[in-house]
Protein backbone atom coordinates (compact mmCIF):
# COMPACT_ATOMS: atom_id res chain seq x y z
CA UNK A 1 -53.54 -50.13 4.12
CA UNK A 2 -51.84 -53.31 5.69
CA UNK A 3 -54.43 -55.20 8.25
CA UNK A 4 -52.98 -57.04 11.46
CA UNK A 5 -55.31 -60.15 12.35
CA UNK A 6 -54.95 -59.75 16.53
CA UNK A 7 -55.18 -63.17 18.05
CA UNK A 8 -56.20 -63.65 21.70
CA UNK A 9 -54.53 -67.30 23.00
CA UNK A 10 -56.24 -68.13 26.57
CA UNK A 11 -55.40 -72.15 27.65
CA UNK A 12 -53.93 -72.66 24.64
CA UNK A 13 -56.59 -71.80 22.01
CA UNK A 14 -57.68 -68.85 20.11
CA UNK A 15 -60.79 -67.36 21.96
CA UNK A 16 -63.52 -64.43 20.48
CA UNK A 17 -62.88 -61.00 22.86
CA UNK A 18 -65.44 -59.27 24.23
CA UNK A 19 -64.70 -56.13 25.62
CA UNK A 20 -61.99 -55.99 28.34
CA UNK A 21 -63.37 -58.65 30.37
CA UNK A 22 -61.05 -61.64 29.95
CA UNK A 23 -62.90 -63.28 31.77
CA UNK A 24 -65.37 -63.49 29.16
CA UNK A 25 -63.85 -64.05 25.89
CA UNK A 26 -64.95 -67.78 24.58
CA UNK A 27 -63.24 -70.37 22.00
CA UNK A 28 -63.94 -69.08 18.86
CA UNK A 29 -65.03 -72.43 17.57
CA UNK A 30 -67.90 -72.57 19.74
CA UNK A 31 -69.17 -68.94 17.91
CA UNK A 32 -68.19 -69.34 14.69
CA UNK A 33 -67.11 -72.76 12.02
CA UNK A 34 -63.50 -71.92 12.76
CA UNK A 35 -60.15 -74.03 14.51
CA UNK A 36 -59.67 -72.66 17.75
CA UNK A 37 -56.03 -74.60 17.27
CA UNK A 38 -53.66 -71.22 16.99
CA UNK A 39 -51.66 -73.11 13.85
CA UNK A 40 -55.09 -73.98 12.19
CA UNK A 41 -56.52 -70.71 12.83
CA UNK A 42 -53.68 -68.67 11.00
CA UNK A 43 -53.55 -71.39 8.46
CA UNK A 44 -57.26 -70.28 8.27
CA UNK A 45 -56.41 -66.94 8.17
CA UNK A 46 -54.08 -67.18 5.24
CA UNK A 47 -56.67 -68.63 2.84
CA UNK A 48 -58.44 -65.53 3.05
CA UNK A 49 -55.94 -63.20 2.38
CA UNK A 50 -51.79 -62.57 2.40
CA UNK A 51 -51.83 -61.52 5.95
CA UNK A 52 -47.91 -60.93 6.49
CA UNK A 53 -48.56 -59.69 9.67
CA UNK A 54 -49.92 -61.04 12.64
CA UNK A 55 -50.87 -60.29 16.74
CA UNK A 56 -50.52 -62.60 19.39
CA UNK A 57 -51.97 -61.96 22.46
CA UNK A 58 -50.84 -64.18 25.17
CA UNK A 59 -53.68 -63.69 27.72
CA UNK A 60 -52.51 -66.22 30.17
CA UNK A 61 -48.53 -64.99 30.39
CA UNK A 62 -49.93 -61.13 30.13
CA UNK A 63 -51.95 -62.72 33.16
CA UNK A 64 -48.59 -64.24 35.24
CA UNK A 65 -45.61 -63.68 32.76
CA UNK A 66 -44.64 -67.09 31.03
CA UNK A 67 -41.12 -67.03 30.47
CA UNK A 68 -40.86 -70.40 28.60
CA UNK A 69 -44.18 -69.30 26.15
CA UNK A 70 -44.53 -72.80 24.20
CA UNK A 71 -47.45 -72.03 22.48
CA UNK A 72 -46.03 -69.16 20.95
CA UNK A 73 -42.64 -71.06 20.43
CA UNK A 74 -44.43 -73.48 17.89
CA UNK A 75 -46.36 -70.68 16.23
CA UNK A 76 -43.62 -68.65 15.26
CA UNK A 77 -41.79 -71.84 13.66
CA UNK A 78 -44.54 -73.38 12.15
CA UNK A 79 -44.88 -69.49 10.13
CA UNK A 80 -41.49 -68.84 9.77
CA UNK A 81 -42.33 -66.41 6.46
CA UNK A 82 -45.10 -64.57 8.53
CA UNK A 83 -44.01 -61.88 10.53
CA UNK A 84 -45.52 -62.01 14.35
CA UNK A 85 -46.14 -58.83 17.01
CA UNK A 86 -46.21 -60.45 20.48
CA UNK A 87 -47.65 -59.17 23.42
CA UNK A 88 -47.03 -62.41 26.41
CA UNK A 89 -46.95 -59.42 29.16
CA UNK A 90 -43.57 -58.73 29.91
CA UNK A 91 -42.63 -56.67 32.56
CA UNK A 92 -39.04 -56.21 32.79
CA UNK A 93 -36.55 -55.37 30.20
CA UNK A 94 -35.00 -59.14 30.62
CA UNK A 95 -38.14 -60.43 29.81
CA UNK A 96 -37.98 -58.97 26.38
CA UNK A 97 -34.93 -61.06 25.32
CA UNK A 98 -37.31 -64.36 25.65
CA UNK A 99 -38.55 -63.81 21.54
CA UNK A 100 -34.97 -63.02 19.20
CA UNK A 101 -36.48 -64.65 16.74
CA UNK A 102 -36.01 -62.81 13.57
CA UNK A 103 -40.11 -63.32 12.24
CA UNK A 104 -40.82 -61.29 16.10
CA UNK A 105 -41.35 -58.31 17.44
CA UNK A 106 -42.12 -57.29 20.88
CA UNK A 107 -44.64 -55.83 22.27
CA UNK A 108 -44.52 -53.78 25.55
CA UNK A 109 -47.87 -53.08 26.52
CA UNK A 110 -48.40 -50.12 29.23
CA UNK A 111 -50.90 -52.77 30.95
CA UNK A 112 -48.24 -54.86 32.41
CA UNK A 113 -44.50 -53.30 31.72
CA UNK A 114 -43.10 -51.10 34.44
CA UNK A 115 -39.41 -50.88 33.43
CA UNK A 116 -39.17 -48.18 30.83
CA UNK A 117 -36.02 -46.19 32.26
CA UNK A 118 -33.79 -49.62 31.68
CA UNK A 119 -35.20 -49.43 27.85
CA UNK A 120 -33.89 -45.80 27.67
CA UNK A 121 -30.99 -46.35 29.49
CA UNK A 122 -29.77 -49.68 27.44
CA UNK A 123 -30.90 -48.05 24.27
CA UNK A 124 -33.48 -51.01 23.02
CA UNK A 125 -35.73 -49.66 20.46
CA UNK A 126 -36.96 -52.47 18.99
CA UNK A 127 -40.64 -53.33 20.41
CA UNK A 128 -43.64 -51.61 19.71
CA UNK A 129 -45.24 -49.76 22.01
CA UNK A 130 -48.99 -50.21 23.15
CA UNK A 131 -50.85 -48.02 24.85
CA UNK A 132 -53.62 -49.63 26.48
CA UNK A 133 -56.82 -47.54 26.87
CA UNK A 134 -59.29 -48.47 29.36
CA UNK A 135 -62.42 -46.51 30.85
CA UNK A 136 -61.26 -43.54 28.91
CA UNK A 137 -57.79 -43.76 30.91
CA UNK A 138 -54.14 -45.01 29.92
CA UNK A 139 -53.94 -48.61 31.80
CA UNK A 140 -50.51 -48.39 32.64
CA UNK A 141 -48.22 -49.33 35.97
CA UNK A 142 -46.27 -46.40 36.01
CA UNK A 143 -45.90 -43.07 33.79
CA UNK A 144 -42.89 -43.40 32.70
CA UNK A 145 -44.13 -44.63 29.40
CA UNK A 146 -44.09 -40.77 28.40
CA UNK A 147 -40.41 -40.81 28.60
CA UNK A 148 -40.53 -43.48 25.11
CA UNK A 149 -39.83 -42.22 21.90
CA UNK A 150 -41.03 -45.59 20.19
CA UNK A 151 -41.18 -45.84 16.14
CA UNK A 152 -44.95 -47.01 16.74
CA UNK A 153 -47.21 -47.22 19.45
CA UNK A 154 -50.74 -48.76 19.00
CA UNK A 155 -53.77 -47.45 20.27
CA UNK A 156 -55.27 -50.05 22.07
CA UNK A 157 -58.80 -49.42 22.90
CA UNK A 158 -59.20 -52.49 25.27
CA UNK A 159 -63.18 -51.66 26.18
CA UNK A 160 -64.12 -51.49 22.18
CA UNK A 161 -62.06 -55.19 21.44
CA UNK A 162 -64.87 -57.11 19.45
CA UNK A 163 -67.90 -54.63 20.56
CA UNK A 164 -67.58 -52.83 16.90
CA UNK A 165 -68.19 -49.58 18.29
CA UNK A 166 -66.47 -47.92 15.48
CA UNK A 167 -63.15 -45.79 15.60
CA UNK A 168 -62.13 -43.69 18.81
CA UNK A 169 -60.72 -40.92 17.43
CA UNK A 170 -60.19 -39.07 21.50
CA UNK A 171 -58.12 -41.96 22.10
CA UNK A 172 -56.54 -41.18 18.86
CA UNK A 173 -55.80 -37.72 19.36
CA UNK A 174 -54.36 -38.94 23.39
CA UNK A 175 -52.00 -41.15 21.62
CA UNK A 176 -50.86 -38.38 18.85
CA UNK A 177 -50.54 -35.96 22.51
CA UNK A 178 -48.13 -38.59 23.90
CA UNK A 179 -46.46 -39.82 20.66
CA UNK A 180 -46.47 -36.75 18.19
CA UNK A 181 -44.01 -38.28 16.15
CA UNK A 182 -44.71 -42.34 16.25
CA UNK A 183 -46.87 -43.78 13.56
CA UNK A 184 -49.73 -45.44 15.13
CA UNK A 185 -51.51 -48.69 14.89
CA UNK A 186 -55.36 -48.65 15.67
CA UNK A 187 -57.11 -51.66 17.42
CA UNK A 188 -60.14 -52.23 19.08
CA UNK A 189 -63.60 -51.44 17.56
CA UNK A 190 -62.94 -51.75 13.63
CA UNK A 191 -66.59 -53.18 12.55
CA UNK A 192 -66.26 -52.91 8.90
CA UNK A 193 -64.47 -52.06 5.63
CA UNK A 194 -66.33 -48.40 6.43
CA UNK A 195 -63.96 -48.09 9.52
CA UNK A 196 -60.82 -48.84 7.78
CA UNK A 197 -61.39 -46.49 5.14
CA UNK A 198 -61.92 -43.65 7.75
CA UNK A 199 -58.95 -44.78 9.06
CA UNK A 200 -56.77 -44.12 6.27
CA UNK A 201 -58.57 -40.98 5.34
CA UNK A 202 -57.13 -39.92 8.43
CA UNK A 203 -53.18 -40.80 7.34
CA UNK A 204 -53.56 -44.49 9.25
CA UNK A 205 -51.25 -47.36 7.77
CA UNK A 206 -51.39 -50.10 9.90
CA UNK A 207 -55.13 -51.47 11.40
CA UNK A 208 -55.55 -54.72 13.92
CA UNK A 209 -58.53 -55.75 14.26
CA UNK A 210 -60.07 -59.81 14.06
CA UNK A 211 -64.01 -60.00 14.36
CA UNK A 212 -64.75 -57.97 11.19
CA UNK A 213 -61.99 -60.58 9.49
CA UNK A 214 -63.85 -63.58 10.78
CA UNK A 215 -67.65 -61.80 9.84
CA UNK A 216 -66.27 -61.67 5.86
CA UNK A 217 -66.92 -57.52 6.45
CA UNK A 218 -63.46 -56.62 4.63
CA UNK A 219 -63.03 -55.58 1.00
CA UNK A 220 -59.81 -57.24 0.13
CA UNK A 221 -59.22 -56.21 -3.64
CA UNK A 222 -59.91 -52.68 -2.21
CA UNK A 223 -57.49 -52.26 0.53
């Protein structure tokens, strides 16, 4: 089972979510002993395990796209060896070329993209899809999203993000309608090692998740 640490960035620092209300989410050094510096955060991140892989979550550019993203500029070269997913809330296809870096990936989240005929049409395949799940319904701009064929999509259950509510398996079985043949990443709602283990009962490979990581609720030597 490989675990993805998601980080939220919002002005610059690394805040705790709370459900899908922005709005809300706080610096997670005023919650728990922790850096709310992104480089000192992952640095803190990597003393508690070999995380290879990690989530950025640009709130502020998925807000207003930031096309010049410097915070995520010096993350990705101060980790050069750590691979990064990054979701900074592009809309348009030429807003994907802004990370080439080889330690990214892109994500294009159905919240904010709208372009998806250009990605069929020019033949990118390289991003990740999420699918953003909110009030039960796919947050999207469009539906072209069902056109994709994407390698993975995450299901992104934006209402459960740091509630611990526990797996959603109908937004599962949604994503496995839309996406029969993508292997998907589950986020939002993982509360403890008892989740992930359900998870990969259930033929799951890939997990993000943060607030059971920073709560010490994961059994490393068991993964």
């Amino acid at each position: 089972m490989k675990l993805i640490p998601a980080i939220d960035i919002k002005n610059g620092k690394v805040v705790l979510p709370q459900g899908g209300n922005r709005d809300n989410y706080k610096e997670i050094s005023t919650i728990f002993s922790i850096p709310s510096d992104p480089v000192k955060f992952i640095d803190y991140l990597h003393s508690l395990y070999h995380f290879n892989t990690i989530y950025i979550a640009d709130l502020d550019s998925i807000r207003d796209f930031i096309s010049d993203n410097i915070v995520i500029n010096e993350i990705t070269e101060t980790f050069k060896k750590t691979n990064f997913l990054i979701d900074n809330g592009v809309v348009k296809q030429q807003d994907i070329n802004n990370f080439s870096k080889i330690n990214c990936t892109q994500i294009i989240a159905t919240e904010t993209f709208n372009d998806y005929r250009c990605l069929i049409d020019n033949k990118i395949n390289n991003y990740i899809l999420s699918l953003d799940f909110k009030n039960k319904e796919v947050l999207c701009k469009n539906s072209d999203f069902k056109i994709l064929k994407p390698k993975k999509v995450i299901c992104m259950n934006m209402d459960n993000i740091g509630k611990k509510n526990g797996v959603n398996f109908e937004n599962i079985k949604e994503t496995r309608t839309y996406f029969p043949e993508s292997e998907i990443i589950f986020s939002g709602g993982i509360k403890n090692h008892k989740d992930i283990l359900q998870l990969s009962k259930n033929n799951f490979n890939e997990i993000m998740l943060m607030t059971a990581i920073i709560e010490n609720k994961i059994l490393y030597d068991e993964l």
